[in-house]
C-alpha atoms as a PDB file:
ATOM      1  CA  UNK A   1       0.000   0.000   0.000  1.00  0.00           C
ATOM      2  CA  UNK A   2       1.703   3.443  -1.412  1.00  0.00           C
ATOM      3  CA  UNK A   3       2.022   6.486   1.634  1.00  0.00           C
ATOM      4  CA  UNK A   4      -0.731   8.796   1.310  1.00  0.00           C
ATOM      5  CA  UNK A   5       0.375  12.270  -0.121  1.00  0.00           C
ATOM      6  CA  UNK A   6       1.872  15.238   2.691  1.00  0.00           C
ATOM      7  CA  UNK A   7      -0.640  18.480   2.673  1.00  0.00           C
ATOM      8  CA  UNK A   8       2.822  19.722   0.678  1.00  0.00           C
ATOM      9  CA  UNK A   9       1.835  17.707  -2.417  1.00  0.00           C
ATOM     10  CA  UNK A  10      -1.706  18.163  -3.023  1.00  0.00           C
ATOM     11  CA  UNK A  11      -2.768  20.973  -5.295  1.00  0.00           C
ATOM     12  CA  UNK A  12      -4.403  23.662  -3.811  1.00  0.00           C
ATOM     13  CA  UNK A  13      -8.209  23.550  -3.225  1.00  0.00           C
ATOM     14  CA  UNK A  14     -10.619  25.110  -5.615  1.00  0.00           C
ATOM     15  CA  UNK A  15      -8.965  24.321  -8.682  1.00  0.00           C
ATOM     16  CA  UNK A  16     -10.314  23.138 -11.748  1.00  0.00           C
ATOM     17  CA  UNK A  17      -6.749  21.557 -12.810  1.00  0.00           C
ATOM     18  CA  UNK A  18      -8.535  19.641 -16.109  1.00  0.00           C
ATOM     19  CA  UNK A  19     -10.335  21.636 -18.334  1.00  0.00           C
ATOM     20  CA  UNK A  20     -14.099  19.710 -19.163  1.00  0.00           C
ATOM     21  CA  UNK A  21     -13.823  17.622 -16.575  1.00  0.00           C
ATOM     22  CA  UNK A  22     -18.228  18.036 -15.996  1.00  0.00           C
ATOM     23  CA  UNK A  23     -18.681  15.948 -19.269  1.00  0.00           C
ATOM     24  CA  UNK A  24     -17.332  12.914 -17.125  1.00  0.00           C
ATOM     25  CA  UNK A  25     -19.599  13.251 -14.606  1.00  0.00           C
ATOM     26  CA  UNK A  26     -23.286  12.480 -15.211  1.00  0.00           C
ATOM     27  CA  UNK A  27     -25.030  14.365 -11.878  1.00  0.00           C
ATOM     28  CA  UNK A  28     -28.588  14.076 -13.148  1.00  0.00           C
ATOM     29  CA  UNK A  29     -29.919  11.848 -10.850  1.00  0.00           C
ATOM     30  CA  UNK A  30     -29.491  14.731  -7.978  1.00  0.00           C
ATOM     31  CA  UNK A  31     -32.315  16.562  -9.587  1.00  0.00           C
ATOM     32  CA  UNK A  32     -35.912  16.368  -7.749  1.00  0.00           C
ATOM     33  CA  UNK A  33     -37.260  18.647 -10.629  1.00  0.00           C
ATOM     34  CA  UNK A  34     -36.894  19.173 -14.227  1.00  0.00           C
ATOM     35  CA  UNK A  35     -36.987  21.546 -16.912  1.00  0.00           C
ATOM     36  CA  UNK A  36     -39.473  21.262 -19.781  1.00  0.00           C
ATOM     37  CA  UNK A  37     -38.354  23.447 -22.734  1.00  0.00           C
ATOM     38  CA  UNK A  38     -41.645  24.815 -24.727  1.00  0.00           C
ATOM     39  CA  UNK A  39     -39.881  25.283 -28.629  1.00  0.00           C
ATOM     40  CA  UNK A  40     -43.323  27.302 -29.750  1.00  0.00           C
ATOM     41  CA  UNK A  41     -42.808  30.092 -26.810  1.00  0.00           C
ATOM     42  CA  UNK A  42     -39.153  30.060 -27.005  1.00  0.00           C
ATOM     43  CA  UNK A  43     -37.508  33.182 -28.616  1.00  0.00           C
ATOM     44  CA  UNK A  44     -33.755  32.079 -28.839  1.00  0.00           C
ATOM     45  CA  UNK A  45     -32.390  34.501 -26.030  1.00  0.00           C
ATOM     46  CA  UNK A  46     -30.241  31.997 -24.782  1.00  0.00           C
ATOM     47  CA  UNK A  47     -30.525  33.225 -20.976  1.00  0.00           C
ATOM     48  CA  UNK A  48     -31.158  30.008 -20.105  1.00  0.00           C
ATOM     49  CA  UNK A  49     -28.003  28.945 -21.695  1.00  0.00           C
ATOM     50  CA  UNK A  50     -26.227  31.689 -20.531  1.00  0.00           C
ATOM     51  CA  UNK A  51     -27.053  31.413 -16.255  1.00  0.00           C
ATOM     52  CA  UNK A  52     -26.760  27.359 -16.544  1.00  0.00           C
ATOM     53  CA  UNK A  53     -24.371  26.521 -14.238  1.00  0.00           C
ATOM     54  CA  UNK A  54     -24.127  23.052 -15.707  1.00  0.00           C
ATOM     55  CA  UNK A  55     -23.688  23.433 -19.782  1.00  0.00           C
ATOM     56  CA  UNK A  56     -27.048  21.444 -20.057  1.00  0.00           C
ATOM     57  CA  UNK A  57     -28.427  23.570 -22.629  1.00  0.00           C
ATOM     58  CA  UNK A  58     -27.491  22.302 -26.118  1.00  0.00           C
ATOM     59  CA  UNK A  59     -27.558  24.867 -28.509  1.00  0.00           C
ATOM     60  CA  UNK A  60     -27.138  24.309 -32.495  1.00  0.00           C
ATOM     61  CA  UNK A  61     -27.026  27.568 -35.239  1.00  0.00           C
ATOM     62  CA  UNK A  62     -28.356  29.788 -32.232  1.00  0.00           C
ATOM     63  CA  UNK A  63     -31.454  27.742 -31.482  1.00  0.00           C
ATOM     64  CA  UNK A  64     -31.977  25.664 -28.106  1.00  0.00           C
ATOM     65  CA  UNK A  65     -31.763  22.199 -29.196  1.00  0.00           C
ATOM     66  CA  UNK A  66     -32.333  20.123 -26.470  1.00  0.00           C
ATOM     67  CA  UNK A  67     -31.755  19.935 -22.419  1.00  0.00           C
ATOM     68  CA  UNK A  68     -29.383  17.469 -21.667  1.00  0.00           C
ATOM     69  CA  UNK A  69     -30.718  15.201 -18.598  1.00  0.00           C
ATOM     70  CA  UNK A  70     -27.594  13.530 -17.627  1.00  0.00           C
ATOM     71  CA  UNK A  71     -26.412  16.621 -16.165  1.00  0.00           C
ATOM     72  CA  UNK A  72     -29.178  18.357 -15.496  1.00  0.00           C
ATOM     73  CA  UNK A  73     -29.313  19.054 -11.582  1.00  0.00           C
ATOM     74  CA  UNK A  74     -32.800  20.772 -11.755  1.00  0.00           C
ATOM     75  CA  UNK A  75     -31.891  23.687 -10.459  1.00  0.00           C
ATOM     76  CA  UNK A  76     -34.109  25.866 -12.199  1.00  0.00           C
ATOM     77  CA  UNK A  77     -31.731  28.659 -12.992  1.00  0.00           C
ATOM     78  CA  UNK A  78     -32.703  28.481 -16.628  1.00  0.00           C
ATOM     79  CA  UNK A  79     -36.784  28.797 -15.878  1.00  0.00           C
ATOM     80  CA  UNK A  80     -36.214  31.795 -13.731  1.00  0.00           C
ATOM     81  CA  UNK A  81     -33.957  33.416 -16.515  1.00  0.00           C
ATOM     82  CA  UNK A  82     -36.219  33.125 -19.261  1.00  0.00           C
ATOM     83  CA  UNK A  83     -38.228  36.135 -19.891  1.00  0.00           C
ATOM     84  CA  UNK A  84     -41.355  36.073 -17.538  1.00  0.00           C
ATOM     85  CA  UNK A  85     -43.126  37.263 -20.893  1.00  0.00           C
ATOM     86  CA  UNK A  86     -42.248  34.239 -22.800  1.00  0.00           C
ATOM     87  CA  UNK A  87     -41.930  31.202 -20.436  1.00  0.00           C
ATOM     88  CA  UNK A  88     -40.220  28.635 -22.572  1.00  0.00           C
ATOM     89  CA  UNK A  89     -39.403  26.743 -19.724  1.00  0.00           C
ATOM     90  CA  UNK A  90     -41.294  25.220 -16.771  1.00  0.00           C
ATOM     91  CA  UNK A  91     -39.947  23.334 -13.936  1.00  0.00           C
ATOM     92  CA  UNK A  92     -41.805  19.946 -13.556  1.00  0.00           C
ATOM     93  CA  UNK A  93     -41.326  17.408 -10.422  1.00  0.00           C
ATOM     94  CA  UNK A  94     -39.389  14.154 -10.893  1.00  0.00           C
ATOM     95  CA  UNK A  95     -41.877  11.295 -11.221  1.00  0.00           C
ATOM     96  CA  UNK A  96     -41.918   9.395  -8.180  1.00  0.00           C
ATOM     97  CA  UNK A  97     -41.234   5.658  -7.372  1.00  0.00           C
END
């Protein structure tokens, strides 16, 4: 068994030291709610692409595309940024059982 490493060694805290490293990491199943994204309401602002703090909007030639579950944490940043007059996207409960 190797010798843990000495407070000296380790990097220090806070660091992202690998660039992309939250595309390894599916943290979807956290999420007690999730976002439903209306394409007929939805004017292409990208707020809600913007204020995600987990890259789970897709977006393709300036258009939401899709909402990636897998690392979704339901947060509902991206409900709350889009436009209160448009409401493209509504925050639903996780189905139970």
């Amino acid at each position: 068994m190797s010798k843990p490493k000495g407070w000296k060694q380790l990097p220090i805290g806070g660091l992202i030291i690998e660039a992309g490293n939250a595309e390894k990491y599916v943290t979807g199943g956290w999420r007690s709610f999730y976002p439903v994204h209306d394409q007929e309401k939805c004017s292409n602002c990208l707020q809600c692409w913007i204020f995600c703090p987990d890259s789970a909007i897709k977006v393709k030639d300036g258009k939401i595309r899709e909402i990636d579950m897998k690392h979704c944490k339901g947060c509902g940043i991206c409900a709350k940024e889009c436009p209160p007059k448009i409401k493209a996207i509504t925050m639903v409960e996780e189905m139970k059982g």
